[in-house]
Protein backbone atom coordinates (compact mmCIF):
# COMPACT_ATOMS: atom_id res chain seq x y z
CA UNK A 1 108.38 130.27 154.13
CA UNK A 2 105.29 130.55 156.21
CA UNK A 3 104.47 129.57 159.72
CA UNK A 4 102.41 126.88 158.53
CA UNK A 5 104.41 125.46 155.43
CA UNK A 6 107.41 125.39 157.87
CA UNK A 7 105.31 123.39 160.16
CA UNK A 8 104.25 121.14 156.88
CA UNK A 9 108.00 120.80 156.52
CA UNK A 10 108.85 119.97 159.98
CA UNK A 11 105.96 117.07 159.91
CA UNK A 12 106.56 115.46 156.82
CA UNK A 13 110.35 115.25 158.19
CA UNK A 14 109.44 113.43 161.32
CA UNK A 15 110.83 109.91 161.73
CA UNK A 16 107.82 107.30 161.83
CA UNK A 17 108.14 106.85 166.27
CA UNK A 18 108.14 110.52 166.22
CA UNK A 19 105.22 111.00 163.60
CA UNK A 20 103.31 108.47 166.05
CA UNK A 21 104.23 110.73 169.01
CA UNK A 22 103.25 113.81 167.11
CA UNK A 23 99.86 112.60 166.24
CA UNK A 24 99.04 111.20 169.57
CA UNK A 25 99.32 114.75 170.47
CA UNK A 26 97.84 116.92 168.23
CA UNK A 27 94.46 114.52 168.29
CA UNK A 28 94.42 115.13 172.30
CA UNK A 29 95.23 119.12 171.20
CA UNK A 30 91.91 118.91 168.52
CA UNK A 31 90.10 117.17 171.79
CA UNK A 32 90.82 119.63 174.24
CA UNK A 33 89.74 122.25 172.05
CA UNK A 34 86.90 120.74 170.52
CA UNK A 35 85.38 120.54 174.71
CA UNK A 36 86.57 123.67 175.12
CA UNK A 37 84.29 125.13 171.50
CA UNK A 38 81.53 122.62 173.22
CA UNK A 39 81.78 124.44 176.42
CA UNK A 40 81.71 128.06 175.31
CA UNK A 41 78.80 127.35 173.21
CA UNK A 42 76.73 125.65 175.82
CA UNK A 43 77.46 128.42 178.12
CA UNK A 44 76.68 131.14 175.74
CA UNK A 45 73.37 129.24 175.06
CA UNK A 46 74.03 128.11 171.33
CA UNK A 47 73.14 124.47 171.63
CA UNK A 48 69.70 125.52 173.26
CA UNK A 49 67.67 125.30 170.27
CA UNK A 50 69.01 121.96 169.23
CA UNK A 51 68.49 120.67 172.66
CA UNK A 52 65.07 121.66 172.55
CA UNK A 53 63.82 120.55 169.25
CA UNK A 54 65.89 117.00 170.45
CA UNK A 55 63.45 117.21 173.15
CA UNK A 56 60.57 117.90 171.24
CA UNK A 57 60.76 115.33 168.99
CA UNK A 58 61.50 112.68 171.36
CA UNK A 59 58.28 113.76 172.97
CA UNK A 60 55.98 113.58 169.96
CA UNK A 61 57.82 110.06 169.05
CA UNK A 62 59.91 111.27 165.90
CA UNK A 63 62.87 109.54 167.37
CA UNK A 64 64.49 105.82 167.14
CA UNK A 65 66.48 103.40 169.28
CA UNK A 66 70.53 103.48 168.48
């Protein structure tokens, strides 16, 4: 059995309080490491174009209220 189907296993086992738990943290695991992806890539420079065309089109009016 792998790493991950024993992992499958172990989940699908979990009582439904525990399951709760579980979930609570593995969405604040995905979070932290989602910021952390966010982070690196900002830092590197990889969002720059995106920020600038953003800006660019706000500027010539190609953008809407939310």
């Amino acid at each position: 059995m792998t790493k991950l189907e024993h992992i499958e296993k172990s989940v699908t086992d979990l009582a439904p309080d525990e399951f709760q738990k579980f979930a609570a943290w593995f969405e604040r695991l995905q979070a932290t490491r989602w910021d952390a992806q966010i982070q690196a890539d900002a830092e590197r420079g990889a969002l720059d174009n995106l920020a600038d065309s953003a800006i660019s089109d706000f500027r010539a009016g190609r953008t809407r209220k939310l």
